[in-house]
C-alpha atoms as a PDB file:
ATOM      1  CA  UNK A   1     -18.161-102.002 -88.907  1.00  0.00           C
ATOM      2  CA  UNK A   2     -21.855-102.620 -88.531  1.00  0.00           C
ATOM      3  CA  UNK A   3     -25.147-100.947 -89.328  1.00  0.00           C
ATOM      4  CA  UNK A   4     -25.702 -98.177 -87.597  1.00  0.00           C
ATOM      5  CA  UNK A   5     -28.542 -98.351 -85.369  1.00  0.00           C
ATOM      6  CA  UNK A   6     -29.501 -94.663 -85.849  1.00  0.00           C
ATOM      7  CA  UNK A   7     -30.042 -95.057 -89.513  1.00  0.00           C
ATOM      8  CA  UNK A   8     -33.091 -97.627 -88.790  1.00  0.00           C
ATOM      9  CA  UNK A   9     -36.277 -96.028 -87.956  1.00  0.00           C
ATOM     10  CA  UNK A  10     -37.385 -97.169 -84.454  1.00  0.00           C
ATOM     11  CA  UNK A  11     -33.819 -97.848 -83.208  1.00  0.00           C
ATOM     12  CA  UNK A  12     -32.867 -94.499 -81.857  1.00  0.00           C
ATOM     13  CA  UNK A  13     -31.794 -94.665 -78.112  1.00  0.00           C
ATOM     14  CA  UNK A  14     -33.629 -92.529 -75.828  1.00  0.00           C
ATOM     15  CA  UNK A  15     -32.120 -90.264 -73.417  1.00  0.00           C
ATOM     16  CA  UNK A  16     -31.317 -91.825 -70.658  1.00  0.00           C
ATOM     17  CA  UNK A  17     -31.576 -95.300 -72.006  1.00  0.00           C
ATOM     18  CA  UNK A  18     -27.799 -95.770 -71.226  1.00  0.00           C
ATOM     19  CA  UNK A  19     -28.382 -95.846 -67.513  1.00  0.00           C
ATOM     20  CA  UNK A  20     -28.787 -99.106 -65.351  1.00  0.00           C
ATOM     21  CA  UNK A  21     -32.334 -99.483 -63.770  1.00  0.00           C
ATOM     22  CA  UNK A  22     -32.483-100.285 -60.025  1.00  0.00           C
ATOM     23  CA  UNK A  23     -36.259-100.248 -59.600  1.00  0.00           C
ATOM     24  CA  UNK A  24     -38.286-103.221 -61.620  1.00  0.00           C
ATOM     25  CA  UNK A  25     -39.387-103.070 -64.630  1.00  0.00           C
ATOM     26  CA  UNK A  26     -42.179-100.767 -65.779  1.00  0.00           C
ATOM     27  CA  UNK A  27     -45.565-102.929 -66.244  1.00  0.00           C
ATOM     28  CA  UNK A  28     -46.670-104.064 -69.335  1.00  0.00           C
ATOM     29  CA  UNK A  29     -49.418-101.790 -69.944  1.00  0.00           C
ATOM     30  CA  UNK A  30     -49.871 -97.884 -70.033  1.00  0.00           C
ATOM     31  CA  UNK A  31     -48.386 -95.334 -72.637  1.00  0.00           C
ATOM     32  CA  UNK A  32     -44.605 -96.966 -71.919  1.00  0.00           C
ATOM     33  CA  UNK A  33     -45.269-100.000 -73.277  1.00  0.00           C
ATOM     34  CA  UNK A  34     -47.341 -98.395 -76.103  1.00  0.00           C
ATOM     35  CA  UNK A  35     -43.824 -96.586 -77.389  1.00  0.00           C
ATOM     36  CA  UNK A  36     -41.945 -99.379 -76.863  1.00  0.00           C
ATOM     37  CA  UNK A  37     -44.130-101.622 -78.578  1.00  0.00           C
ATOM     38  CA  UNK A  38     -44.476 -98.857 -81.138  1.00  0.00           C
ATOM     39  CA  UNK A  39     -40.674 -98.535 -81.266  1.00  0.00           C
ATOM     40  CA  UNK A  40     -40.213-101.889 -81.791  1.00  0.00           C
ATOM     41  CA  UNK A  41     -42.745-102.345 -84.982  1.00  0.00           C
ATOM     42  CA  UNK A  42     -41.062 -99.195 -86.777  1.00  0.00           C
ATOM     43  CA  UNK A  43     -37.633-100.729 -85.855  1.00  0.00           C
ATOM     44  CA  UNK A  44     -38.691-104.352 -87.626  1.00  0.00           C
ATOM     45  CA  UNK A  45     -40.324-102.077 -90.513  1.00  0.00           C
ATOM     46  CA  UNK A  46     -37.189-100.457 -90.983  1.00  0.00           C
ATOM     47  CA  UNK A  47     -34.916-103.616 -91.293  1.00  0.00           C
ATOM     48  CA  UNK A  48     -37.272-105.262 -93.365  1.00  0.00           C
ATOM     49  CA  UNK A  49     -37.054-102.534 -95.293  1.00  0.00           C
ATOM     50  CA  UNK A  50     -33.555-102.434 -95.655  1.00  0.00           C
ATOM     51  CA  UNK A  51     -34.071-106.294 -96.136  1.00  0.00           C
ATOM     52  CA  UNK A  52     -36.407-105.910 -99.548  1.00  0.00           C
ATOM     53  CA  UNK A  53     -33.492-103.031-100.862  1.00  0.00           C
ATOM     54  CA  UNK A  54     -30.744-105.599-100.290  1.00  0.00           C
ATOM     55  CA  UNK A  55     -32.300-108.856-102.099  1.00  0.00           C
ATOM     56  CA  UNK A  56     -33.171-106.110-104.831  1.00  0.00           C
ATOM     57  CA  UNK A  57     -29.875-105.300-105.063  1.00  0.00           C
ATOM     58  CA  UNK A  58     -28.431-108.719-105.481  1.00  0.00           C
ATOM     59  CA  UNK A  59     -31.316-109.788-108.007  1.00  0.00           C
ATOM     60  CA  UNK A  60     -30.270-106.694-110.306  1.00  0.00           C
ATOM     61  CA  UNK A  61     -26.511-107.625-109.507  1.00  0.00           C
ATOM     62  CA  UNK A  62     -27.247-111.005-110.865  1.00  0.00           C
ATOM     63  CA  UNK A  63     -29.176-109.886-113.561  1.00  0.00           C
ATOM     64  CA  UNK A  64     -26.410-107.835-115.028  1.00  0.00           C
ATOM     65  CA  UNK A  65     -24.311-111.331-116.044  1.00  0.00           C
ATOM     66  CA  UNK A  66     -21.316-110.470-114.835  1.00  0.00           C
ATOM     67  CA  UNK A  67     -21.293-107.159-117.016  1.00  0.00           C
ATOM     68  CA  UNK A  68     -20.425-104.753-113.934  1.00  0.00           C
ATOM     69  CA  UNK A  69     -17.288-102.156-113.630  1.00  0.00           C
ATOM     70  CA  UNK A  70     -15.317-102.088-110.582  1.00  0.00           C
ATOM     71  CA  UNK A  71     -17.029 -99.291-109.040  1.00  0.00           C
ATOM     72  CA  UNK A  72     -20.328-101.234-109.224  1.00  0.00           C
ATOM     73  CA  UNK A  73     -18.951-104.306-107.303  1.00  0.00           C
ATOM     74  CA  UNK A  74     -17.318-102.217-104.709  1.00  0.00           C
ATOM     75  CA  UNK A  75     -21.241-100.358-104.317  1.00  0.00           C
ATOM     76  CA  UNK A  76     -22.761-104.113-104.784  1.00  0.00           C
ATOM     77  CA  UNK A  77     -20.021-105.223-101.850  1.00  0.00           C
ATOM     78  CA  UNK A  78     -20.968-102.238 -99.374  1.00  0.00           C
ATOM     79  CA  UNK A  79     -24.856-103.150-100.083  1.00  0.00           C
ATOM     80  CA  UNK A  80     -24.686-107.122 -99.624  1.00  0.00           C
ATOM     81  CA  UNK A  81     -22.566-106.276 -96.186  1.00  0.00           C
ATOM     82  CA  UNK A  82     -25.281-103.901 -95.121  1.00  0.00           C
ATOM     83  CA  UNK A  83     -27.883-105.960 -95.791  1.00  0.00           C
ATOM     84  CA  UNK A  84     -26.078-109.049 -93.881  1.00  0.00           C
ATOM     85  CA  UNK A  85     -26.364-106.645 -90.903  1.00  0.00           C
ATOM     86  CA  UNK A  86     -29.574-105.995 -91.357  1.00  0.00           C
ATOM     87  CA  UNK A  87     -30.509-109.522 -91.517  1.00  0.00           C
ATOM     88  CA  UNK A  88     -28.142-110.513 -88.741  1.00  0.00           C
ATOM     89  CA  UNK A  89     -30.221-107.355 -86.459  1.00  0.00           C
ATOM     90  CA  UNK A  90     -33.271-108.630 -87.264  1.00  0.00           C
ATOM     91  CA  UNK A  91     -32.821-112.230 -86.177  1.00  0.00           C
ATOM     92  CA  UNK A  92     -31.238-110.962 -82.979  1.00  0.00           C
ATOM     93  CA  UNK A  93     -34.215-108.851 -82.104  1.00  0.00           C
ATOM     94  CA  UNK A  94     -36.645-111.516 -83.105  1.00  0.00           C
ATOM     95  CA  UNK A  95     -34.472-113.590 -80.721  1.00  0.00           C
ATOM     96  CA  UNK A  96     -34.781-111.047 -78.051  1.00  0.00           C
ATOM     97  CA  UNK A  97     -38.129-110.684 -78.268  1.00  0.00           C
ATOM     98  CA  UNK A  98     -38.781-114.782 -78.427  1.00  0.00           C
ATOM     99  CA  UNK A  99     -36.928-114.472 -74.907  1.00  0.00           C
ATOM    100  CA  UNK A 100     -39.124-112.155 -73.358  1.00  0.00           C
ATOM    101  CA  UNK A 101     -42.127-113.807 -74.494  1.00  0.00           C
ATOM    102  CA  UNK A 102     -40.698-116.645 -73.224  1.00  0.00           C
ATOM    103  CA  UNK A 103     -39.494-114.668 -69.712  1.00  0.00           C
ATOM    104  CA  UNK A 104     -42.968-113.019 -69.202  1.00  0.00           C
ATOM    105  CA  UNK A 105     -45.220-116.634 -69.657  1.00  0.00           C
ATOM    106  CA  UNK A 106     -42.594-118.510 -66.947  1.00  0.00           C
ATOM    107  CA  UNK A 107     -43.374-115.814 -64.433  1.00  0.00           C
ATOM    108  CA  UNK A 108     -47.185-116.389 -64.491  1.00  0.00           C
END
């Protein structure tokens, strides 16, 4: 099971978003790329939020010396998975995102 993409701000799917395009890509100016770019920020806000909760969570895990019930480490095991998603998204969309930089300065 991953993270859901819902829960993060920015990473809700629009309508429509499913289909395949068959005309080229929109240009990369105008209000489009304003709420995609704007997308795109809240969507890295949100998983660096959820980032900064999870290495809160393991600094208080660790500072509890070991001293935790078995309802605690099952909560502390659902939080460090979550937050390995959240890092693993990130670094994908950073990835992504390298790539189209990457795409849009070759075709100039």
């Amino acid at each position: 099971m991953s993270l859901p993409i819902g829960s993060v701000p920015g990473l809700e799917q629009p309508a429509g978003a499913a289909r395949v395009r068959s005309s080229p890509a929109p240009p990369a100016s105008g209000p489009d790329a304003v709420e995609r770019r704007d997308r795109f920020q809240n969507a890295l806000h949100g998983l660096g939020h959820e980032i900064d909760h999870g290495e809160k969570m393991v600094r208080r895990a660790l500072s509890a010396g070991g001293h935790m019930g078995a309802g605690d480490l099952i909560a502390l095991q659902a939080g460090i998975y979550r937050y390995s998603e959240a890092v693993d998204l990130t670094a994908k969309l950073v990835d992504r995102a390298g790539q189209a930089v990457r795409t849009t300065l070759r075709g100039q």
